[in-house]
PDB file of N, CA and C in Angstrom:
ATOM      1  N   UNK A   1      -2.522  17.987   8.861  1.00  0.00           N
ATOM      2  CA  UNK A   1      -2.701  16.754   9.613  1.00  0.00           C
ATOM      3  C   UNK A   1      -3.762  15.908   8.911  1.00  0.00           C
ATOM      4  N   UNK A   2      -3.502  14.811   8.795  1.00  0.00           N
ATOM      5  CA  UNK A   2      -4.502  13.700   8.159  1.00  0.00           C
ATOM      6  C   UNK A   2      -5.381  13.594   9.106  1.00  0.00           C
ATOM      7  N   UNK A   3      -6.729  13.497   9.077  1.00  0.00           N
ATOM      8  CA  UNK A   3      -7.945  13.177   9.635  1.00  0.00           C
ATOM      9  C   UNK A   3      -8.453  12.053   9.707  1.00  0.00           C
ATOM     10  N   UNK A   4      -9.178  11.380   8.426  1.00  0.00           N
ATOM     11  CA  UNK A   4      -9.660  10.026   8.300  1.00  0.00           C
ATOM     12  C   UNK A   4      -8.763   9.711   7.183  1.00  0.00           C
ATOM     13  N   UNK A   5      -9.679   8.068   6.964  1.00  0.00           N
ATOM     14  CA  UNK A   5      -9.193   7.742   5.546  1.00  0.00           C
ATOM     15  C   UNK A   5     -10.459   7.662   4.948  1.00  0.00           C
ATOM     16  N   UNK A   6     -10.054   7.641   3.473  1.00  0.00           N
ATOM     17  CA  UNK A   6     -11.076   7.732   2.479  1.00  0.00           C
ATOM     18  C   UNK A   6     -11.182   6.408   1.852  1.00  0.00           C
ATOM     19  N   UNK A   7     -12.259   6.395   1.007  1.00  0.00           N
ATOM     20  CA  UNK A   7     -13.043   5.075   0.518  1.00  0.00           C
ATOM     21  C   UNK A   7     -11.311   4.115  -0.090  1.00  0.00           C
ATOM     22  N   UNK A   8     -10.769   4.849  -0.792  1.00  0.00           N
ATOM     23  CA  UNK A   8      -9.591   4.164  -1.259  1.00  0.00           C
ATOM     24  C   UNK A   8      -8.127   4.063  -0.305  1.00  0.00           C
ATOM     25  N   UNK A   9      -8.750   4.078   0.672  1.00  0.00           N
ATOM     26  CA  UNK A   9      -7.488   3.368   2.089  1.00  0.00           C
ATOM     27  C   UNK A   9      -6.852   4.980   1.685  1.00  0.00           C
ATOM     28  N   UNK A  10      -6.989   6.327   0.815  1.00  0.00           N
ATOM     29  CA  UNK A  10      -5.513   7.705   1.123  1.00  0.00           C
ATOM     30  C   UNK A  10      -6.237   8.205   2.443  1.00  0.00           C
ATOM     31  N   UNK A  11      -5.275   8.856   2.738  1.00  0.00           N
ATOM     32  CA  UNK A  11      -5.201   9.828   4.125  1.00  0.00           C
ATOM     33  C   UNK A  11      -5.849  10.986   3.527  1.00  0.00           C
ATOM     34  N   UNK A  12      -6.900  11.389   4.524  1.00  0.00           N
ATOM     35  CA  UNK A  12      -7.507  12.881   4.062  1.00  0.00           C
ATOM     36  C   UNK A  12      -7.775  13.810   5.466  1.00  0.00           C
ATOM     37  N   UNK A  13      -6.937  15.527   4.498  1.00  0.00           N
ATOM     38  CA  UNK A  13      -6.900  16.221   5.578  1.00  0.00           C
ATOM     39  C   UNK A  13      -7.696  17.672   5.032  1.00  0.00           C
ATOM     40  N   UNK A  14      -8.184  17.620   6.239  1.00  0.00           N
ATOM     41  CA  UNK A  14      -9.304  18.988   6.416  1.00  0.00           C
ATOM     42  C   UNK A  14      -8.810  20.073   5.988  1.00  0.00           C
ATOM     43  N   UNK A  15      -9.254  20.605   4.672  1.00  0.00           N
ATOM     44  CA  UNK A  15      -8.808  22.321   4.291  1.00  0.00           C
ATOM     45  C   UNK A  15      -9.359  23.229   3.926  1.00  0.00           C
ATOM     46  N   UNK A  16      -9.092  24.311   4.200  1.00  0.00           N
ATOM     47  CA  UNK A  16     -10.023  25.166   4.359  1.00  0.00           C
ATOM     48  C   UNK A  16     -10.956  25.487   2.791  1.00  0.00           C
ATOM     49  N   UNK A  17     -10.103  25.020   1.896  1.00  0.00           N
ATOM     50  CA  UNK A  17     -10.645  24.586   0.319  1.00  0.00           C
ATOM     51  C   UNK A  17     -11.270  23.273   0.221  1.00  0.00           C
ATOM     52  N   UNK A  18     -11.680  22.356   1.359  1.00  0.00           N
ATOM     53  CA  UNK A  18     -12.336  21.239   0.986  1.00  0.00           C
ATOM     54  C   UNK A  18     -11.161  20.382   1.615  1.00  0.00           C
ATOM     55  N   UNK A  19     -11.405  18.990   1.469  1.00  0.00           N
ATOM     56  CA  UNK A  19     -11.108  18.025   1.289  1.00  0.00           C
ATOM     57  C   UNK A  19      -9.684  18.004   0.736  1.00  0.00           C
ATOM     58  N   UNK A  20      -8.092  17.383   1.240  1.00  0.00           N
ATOM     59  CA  UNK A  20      -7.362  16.895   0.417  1.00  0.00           C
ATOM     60  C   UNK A  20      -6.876  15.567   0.768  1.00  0.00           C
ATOM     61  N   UNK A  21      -6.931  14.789  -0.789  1.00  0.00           N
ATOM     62  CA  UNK A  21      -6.605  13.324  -0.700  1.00  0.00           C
ATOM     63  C   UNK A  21      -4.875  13.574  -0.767  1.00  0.00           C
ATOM     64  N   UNK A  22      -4.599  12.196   0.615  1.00  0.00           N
ATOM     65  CA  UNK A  22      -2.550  11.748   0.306  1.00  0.00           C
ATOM     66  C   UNK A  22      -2.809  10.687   0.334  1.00  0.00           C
ATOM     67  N   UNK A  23      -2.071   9.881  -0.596  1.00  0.00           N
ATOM     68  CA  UNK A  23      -1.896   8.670  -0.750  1.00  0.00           C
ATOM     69  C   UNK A  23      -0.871   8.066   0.366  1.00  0.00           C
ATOM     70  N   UNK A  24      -0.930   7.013   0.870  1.00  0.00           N
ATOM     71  CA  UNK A  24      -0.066   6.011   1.836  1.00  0.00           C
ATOM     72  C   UNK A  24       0.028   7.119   3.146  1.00  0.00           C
ATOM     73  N   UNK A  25      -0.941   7.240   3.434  1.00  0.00           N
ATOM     74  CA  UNK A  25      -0.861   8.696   5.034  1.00  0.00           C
ATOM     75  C   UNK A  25      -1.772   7.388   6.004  1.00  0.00           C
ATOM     76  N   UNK A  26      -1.972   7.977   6.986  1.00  0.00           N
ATOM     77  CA  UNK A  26      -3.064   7.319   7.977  1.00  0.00           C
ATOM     78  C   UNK A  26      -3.432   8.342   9.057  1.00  0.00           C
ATOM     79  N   UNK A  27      -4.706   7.994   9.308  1.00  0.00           N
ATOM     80  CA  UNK A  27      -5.262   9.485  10.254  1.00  0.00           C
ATOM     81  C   UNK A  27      -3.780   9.622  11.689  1.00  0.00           C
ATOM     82  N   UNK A  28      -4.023  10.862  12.205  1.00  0.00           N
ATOM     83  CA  UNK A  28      -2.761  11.655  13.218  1.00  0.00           C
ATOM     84  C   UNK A  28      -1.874  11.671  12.669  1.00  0.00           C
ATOM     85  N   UNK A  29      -1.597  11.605  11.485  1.00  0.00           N
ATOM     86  CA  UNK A  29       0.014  11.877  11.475  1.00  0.00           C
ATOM     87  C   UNK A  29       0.277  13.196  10.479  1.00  0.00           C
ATOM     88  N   UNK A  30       1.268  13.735  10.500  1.00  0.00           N
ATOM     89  CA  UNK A  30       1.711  15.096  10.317  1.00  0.00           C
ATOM     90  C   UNK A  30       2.556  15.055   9.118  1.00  0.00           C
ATOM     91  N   UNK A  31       2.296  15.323   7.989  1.00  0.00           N
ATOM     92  CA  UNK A  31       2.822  15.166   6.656  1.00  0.00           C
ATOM     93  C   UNK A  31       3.611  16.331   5.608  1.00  0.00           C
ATOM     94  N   UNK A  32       4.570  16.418   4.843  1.00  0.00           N
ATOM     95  CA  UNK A  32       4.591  17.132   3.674  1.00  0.00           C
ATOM     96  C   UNK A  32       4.474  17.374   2.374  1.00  0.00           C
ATOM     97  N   UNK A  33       3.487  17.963   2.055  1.00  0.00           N
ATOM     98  CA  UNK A  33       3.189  17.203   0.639  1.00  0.00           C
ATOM     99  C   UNK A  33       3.534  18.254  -0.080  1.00  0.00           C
ATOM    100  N   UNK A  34       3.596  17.725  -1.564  1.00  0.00           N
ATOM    101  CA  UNK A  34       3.572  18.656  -2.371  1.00  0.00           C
ATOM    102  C   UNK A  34       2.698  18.835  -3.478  1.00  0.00           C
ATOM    103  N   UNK A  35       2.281  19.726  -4.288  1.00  0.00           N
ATOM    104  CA  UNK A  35       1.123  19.289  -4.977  1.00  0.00           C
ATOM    105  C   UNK A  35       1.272  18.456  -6.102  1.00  0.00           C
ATOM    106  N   UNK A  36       0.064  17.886  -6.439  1.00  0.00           N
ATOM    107  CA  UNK A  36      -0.044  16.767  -7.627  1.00  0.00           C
ATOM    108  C   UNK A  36      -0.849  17.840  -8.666  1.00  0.00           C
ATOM    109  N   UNK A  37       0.150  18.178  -9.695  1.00  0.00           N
ATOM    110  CA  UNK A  37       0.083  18.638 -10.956  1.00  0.00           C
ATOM    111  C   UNK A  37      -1.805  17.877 -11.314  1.00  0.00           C
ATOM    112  N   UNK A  38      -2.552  18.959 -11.800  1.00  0.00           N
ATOM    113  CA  UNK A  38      -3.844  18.515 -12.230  1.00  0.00           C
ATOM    114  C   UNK A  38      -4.977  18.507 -11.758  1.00  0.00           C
ATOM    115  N   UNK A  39      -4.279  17.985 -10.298  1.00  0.00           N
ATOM    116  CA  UNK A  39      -5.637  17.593  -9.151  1.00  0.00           C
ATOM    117  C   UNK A  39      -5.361  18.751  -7.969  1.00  0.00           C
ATOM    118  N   UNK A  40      -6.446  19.398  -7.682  1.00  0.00           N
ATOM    119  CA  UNK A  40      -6.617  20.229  -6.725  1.00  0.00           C
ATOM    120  C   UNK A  40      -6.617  19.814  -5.362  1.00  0.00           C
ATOM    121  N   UNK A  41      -7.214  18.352  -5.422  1.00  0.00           N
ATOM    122  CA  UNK A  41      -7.657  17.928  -4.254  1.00  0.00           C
ATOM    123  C   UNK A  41      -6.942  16.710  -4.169  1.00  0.00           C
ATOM    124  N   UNK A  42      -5.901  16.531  -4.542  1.00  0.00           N
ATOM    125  CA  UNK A  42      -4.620  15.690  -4.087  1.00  0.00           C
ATOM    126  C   UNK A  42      -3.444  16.408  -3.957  1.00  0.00           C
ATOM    127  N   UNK A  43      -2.226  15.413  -3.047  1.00  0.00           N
ATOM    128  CA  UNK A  43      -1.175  16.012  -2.735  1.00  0.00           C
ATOM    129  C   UNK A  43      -0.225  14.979  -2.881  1.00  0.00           C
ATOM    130  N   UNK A  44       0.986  14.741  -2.923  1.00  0.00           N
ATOM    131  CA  UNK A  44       1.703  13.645  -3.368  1.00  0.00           C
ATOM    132  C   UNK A  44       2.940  13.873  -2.068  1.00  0.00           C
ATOM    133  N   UNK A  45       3.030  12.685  -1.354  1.00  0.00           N
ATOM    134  CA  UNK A  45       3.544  12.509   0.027  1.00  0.00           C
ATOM    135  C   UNK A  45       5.027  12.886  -0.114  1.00  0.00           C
ATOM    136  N   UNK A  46       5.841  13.739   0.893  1.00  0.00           N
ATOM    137  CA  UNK A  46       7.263  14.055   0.395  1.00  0.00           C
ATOM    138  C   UNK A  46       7.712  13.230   2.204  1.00  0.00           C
ATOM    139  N   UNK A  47       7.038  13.549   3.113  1.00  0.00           N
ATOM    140  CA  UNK A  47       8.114  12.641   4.227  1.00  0.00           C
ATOM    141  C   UNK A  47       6.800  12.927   5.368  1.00  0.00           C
ATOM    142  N   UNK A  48       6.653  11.691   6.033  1.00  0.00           N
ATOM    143  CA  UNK A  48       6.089  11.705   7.218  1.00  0.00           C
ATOM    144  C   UNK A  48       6.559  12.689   8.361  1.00  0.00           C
ATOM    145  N   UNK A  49       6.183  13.701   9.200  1.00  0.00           N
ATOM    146  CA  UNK A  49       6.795  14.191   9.975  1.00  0.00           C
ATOM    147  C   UNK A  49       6.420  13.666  11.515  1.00  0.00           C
ATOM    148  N   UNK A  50       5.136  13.452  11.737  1.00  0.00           N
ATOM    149  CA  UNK A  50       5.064  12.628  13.064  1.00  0.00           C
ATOM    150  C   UNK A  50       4.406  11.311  12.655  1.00  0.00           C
ATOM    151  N   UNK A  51       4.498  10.127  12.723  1.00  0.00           N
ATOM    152  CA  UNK A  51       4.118   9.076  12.156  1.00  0.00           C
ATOM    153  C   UNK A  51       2.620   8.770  12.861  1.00  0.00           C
ATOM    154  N   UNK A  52       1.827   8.177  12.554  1.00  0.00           N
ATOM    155  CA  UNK A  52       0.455   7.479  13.781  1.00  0.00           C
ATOM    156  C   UNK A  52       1.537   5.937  14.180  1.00  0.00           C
ATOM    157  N   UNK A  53       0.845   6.074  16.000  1.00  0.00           N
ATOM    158  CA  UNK A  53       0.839   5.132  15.871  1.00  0.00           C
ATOM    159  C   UNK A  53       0.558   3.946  15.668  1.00  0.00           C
ATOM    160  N   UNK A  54      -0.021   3.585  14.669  1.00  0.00           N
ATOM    161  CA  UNK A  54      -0.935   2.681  13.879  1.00  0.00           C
ATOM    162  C   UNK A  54       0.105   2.046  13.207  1.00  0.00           C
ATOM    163  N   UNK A  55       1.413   3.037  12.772  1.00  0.00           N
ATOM    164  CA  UNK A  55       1.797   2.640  11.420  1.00  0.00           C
ATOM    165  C   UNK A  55       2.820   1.564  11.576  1.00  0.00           C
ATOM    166  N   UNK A  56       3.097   0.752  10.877  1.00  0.00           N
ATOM    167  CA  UNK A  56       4.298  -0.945  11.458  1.00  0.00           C
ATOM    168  C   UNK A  56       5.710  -0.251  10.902  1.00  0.00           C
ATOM    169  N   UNK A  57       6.087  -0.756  10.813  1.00  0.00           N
ATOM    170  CA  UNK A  57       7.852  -1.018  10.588  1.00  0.00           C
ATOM    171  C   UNK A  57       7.213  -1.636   9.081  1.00  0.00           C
ATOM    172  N   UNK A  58       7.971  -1.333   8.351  1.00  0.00           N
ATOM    173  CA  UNK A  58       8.339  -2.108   7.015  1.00  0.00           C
ATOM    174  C   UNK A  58       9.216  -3.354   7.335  1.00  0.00           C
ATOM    175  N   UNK A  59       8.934  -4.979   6.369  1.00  0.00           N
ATOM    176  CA  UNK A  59       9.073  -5.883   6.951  1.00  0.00           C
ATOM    177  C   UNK A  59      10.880  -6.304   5.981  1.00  0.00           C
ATOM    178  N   UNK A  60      10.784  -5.140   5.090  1.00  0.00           N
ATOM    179  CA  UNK A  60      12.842  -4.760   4.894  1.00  0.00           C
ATOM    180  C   UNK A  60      12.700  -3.304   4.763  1.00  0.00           C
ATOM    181  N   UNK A  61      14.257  -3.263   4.805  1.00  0.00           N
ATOM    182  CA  UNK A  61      14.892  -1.433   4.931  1.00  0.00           C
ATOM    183  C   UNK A  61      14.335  -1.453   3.177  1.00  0.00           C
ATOM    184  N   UNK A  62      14.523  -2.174   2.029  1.00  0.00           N
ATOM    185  CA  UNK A  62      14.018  -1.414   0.951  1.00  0.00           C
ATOM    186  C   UNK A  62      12.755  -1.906   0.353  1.00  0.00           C
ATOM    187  N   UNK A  63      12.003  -1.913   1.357  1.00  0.00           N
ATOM    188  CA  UNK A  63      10.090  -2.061   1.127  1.00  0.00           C
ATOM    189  C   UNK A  63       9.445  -1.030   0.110  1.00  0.00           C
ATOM    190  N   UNK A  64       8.776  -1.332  -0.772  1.00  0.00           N
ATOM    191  CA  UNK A  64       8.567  -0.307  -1.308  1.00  0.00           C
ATOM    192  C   UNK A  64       9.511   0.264  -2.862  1.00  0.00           C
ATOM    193  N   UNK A  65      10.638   0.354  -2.695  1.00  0.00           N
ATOM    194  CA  UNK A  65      11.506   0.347  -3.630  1.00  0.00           C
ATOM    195  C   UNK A  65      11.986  -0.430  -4.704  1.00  0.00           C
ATOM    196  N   UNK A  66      12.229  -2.117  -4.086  1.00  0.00           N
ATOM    197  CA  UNK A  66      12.479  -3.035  -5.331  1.00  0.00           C
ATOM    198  C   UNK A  66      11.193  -3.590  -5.456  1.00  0.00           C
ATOM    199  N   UNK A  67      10.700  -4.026  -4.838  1.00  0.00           N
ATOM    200  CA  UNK A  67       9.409  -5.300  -4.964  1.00  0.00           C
ATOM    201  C   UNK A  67       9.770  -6.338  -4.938  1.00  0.00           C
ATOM    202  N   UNK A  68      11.167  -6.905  -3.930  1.00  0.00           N
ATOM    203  CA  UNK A  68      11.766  -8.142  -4.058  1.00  0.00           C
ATOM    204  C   UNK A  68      10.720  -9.002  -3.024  1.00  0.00           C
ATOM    205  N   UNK A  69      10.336  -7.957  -2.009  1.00  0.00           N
ATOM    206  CA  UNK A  69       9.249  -8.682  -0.830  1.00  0.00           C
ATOM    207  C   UNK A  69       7.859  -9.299  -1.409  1.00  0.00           C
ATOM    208  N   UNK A  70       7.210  -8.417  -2.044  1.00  0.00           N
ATOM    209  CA  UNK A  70       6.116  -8.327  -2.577  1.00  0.00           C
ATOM    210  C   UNK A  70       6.355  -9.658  -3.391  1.00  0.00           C
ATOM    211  N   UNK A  71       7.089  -9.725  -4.139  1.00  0.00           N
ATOM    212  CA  UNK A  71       7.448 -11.312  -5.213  1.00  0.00           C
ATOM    213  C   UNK A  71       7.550 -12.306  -4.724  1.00  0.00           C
ATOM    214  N   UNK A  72       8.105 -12.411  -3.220  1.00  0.00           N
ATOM    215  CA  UNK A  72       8.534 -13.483  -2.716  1.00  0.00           C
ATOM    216  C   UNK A  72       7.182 -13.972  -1.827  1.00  0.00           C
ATOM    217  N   UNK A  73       6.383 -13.093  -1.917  1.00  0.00           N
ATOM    218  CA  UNK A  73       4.857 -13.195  -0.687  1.00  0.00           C
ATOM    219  C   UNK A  73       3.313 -13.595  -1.709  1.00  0.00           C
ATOM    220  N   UNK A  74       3.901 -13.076  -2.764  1.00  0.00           N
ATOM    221  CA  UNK A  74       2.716 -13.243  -3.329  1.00  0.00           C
ATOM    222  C   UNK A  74       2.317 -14.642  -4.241  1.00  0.00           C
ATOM    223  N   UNK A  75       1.254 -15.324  -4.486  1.00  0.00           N
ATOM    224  CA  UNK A  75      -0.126 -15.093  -3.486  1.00  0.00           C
ATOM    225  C   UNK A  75      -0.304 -15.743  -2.629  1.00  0.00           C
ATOM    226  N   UNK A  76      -0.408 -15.183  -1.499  1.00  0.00           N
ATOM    227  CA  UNK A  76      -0.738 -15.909   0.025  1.00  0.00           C
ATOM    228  C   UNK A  76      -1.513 -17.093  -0.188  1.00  0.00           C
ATOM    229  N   UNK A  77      -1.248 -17.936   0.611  1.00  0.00           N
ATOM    230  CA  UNK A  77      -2.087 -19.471   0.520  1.00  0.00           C
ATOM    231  C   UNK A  77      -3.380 -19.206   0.552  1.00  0.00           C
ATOM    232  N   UNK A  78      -3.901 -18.099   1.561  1.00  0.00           N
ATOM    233  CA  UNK A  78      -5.420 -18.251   1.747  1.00  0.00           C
ATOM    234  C   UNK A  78      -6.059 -17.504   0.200  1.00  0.00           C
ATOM    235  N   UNK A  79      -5.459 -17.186  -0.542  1.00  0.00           N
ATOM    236  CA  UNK A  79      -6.373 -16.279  -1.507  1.00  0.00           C
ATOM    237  C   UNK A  79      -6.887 -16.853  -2.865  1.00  0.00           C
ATOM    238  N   UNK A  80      -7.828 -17.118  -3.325  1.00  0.00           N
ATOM    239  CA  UNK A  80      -8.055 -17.545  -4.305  1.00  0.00           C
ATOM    240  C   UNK A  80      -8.285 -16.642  -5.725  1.00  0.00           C
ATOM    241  N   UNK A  81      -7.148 -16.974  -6.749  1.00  0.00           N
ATOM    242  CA  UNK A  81      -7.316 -15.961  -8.143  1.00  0.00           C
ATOM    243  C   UNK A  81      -8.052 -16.701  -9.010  1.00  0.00           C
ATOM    244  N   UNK A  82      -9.630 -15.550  -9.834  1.00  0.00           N
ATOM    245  CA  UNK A  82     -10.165 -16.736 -10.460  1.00  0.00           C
ATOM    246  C   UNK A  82     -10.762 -17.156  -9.934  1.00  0.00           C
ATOM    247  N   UNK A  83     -11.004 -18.834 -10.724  1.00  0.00           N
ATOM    248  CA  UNK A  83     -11.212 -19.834 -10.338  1.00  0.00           C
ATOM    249  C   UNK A  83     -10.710 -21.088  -9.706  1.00  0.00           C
ATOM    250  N   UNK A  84      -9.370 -20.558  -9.645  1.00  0.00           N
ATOM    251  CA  UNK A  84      -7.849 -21.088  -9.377  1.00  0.00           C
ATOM    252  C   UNK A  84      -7.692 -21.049  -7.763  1.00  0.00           C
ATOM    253  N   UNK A  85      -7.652 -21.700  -6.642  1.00  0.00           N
ATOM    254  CA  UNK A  85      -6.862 -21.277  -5.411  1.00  0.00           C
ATOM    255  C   UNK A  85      -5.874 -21.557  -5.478  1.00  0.00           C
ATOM    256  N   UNK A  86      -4.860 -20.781  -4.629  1.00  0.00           N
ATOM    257  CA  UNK A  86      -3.360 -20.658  -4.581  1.00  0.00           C
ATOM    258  C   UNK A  86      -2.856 -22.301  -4.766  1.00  0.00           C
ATOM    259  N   UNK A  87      -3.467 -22.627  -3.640  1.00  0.00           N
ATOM    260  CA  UNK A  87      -3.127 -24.136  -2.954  1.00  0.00           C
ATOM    261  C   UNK A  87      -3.333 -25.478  -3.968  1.00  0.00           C
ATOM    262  N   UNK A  88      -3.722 -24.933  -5.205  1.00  0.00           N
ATOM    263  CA  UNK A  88      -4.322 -25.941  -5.929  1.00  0.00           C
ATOM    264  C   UNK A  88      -2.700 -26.281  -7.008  1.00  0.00           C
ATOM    265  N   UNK A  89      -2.377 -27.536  -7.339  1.00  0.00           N
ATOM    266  CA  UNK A  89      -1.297 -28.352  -7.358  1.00  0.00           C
ATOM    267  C   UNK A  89      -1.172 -27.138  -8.947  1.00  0.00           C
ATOM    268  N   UNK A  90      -1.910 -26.530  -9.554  1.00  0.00           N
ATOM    269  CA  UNK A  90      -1.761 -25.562 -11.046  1.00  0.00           C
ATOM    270  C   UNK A  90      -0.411 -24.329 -10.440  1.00  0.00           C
ATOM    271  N   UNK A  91      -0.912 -23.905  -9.114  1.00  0.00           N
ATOM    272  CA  UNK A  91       0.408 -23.107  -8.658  1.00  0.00           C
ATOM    273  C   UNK A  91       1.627 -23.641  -8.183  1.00  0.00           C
ATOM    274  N   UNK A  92       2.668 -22.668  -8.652  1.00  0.00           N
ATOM    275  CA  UNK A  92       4.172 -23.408  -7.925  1.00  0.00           C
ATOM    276  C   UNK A  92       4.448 -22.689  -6.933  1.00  0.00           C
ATOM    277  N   UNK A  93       4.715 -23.294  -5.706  1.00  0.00           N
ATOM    278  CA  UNK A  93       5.368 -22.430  -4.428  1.00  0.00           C
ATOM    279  C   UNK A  93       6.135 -21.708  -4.783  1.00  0.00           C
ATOM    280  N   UNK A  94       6.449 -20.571  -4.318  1.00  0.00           N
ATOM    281  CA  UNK A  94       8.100 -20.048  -4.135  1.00  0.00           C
ATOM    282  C   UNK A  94       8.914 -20.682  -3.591  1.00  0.00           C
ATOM    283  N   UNK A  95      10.114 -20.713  -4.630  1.00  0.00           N
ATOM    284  CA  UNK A  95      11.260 -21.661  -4.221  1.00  0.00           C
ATOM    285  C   UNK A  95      11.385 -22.796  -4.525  1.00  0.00           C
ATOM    286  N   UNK A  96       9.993 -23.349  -5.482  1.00  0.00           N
ATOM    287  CA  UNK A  96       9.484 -24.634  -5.650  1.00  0.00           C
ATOM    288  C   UNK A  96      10.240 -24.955  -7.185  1.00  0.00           C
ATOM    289  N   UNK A  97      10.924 -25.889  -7.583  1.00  0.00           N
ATOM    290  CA  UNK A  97      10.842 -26.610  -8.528  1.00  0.00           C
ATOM    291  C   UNK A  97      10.039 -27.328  -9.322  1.00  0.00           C
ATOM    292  N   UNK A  98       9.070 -27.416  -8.771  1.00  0.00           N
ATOM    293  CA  UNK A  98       7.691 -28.425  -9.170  1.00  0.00           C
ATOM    294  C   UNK A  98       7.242 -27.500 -10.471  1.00  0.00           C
ATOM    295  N   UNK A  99       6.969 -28.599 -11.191  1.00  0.00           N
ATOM    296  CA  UNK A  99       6.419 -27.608 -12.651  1.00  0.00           C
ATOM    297  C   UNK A  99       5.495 -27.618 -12.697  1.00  0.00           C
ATOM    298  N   UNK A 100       4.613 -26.316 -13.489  1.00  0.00           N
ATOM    299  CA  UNK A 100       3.379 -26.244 -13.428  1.00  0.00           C
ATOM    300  C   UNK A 100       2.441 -27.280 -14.301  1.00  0.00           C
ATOM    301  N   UNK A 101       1.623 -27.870 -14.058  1.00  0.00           N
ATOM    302  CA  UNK A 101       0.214 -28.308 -14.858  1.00  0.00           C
ATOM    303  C   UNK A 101       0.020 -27.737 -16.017  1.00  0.00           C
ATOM    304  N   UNK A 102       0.172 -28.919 -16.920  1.00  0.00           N
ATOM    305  CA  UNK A 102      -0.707 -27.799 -18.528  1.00  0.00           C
ATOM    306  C   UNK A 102      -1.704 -28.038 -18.352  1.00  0.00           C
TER     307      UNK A 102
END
């Protein structure tokens, strides 16, 4: 069972050898891992078995898999890269025709 999370957002669960880090877990939920070749104190996630309820719905059925979401979202208006903010006429919207600024 995952416990807390650790400094880098993985799920970490109490063992009787210490500490093990899972990547993409969140504390209560009930996991299967398998081990990560190298690291003692990691485990590499094979299927959620009771989820927290913390955790959302993925915002498509293949989240995670293509990165078609991730492309189409990124970078949010509020974020500034750089010295650059999103909002500044140098970026092109998604979907936008507008050409970029040399």
């Amino acid at each position: 069972m995952i416990i807390r999370l650790g400094s880098h957002g993985e799920g970490i669960a109490d063992t009787a050898a210490g500490d093990v880090y899972v990547p993409y877990t969140l504390p209560g939920e009930i996991v299967e891992v398998e081990p990560w070749p190298g690291h003692a104190d990691r485990r590499r996630l094979n299927r959620i078995a009771v989820a927290s309820p913390a955790r959302t719905a993925p915002i498509c059925p293949h989240f995670g898999a293509c990165g078609g979401c991730a492309s189409n979202i990124w970078p949010p208006p509020h974020i500034a890269i750089g010295n650059v903010a999103s909002s500044s006429p140098r970026w092109r919207e998604p979907g936008s025709t507008r050409r970029l600024a040399s």
